[in-house]
C-alpha atoms as a PDB file:
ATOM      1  CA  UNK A   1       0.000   0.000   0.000  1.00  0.00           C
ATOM      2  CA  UNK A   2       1.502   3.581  -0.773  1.00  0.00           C
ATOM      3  CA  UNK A   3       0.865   6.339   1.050  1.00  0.00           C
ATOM      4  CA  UNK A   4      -0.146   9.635  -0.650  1.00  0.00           C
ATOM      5  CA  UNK A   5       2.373  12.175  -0.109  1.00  0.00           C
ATOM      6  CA  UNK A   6       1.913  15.964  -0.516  1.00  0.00           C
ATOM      7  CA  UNK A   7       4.338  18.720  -1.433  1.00  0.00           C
ATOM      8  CA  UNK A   8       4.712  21.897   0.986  1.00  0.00           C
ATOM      9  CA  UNK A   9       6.874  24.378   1.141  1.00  0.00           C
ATOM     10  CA  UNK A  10       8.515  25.156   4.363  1.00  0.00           C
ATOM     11  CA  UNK A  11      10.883  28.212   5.187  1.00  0.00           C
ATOM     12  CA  UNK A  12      13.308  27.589   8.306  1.00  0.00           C
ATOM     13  CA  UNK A  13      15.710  29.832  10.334  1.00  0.00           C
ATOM     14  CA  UNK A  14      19.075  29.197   8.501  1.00  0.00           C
ATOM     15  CA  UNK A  15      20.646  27.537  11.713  1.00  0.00           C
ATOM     16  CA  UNK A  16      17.962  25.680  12.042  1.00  0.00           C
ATOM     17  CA  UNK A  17      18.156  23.998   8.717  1.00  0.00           C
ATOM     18  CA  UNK A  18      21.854  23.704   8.721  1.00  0.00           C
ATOM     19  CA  UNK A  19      21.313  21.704  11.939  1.00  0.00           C
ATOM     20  CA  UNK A  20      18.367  19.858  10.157  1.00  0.00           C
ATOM     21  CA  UNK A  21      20.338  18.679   6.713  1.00  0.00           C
ATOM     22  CA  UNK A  22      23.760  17.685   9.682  1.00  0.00           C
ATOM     23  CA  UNK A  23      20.818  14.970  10.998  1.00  0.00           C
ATOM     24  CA  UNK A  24      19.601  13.823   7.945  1.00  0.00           C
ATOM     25  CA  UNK A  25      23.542  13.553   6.449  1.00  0.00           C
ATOM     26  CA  UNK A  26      24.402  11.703  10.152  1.00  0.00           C
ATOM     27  CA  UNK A  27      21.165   9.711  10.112  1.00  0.00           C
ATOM     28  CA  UNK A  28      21.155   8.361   6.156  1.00  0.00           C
ATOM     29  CA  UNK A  29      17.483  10.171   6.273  1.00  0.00           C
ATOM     30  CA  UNK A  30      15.906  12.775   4.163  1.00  0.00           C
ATOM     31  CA  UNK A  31      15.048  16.041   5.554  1.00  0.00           C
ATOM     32  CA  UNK A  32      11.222  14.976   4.974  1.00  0.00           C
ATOM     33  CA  UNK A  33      11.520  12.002   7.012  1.00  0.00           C
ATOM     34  CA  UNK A  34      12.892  14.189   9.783  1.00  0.00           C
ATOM     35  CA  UNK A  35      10.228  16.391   9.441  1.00  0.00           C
ATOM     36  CA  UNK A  36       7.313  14.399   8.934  1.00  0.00           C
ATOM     37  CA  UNK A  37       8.572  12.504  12.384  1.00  0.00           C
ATOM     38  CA  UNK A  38       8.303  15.682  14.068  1.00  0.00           C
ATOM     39  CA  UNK A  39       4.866  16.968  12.938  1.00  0.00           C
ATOM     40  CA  UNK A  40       3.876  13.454  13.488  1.00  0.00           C
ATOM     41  CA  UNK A  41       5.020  13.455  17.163  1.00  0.00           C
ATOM     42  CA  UNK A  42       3.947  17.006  18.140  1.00  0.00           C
ATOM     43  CA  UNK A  43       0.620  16.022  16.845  1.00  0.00           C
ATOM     44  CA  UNK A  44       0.472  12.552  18.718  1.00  0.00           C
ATOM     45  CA  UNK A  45       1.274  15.113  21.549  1.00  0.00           C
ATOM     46  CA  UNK A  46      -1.385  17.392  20.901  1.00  0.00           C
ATOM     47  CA  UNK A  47      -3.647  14.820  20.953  1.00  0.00           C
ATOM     48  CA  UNK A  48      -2.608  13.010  24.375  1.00  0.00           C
ATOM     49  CA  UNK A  49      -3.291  16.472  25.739  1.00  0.00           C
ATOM     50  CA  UNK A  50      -6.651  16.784  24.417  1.00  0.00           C
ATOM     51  CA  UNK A  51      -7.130  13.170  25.659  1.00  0.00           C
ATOM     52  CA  UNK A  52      -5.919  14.100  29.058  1.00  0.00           C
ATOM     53  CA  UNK A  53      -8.062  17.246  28.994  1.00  0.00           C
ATOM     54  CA  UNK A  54     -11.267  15.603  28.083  1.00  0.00           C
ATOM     55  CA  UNK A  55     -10.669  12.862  30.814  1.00  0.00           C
ATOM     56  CA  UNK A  56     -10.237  15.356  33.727  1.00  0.00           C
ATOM     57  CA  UNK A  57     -13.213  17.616  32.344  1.00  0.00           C
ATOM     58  CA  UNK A  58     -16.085  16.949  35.208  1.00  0.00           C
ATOM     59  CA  UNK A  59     -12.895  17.595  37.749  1.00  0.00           C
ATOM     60  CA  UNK A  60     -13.627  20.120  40.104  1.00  0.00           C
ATOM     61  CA  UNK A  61     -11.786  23.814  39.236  1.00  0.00           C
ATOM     62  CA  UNK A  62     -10.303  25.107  42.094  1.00  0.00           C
ATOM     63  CA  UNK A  63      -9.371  29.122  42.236  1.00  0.00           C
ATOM     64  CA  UNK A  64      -5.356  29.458  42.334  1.00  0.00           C
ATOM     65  CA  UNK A  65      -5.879  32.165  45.191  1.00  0.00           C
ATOM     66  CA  UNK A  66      -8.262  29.478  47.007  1.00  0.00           C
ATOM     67  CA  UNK A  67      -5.489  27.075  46.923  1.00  0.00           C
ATOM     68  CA  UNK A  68      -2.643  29.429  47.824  1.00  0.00           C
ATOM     69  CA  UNK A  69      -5.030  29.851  51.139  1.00  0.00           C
ATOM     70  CA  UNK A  70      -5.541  27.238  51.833  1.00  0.00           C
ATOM     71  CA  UNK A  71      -1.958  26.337  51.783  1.00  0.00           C
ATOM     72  CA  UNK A  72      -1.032  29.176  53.787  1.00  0.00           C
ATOM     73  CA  UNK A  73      -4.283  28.068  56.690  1.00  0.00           C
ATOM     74  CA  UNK A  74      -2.567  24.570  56.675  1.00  0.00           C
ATOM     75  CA  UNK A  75       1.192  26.095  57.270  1.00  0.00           C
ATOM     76  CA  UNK A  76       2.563  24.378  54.081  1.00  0.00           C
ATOM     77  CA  UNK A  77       3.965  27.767  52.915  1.00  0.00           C
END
């Protein structure tokens, strides 16, 4: 099966892209590879936070200034 692949164009801080083309030369990958791992981890990211988000949703909010109190009341600061 073969994936689809689309073309973008992408404009990068000059270090940045030296550094990126030194991995892919070290690494015997393409600068797309590297790239596509990235976006592909930052969004698996994005979407363990929403997960995380979504499962503490009916968790009571508690005021920062409530808990800074109530810290203080109980001598832990």
């Amino acid at each position: 099966m073969r994936t689809l692949q689309k073309r973008a164009t992408v404009y990068f801080d000059s270090s940045l892209h030296r550094a990126l083309r030194l991995k892919a030369a070290e690494t015997d990958r393409s600068v797309s590879e590297l790239v596509n791992e990235a976006v592909k981890l930052s969004l698996a990211e994005d979407a363990e936070d929403l997960a995380a988000f979504e499962e503490r949703l009916h968790e009571t909010n508690l005021p920062f200034e409530q808990v800074l109190k109530d810290l203080k009341q109980r001598g832990k600061i």
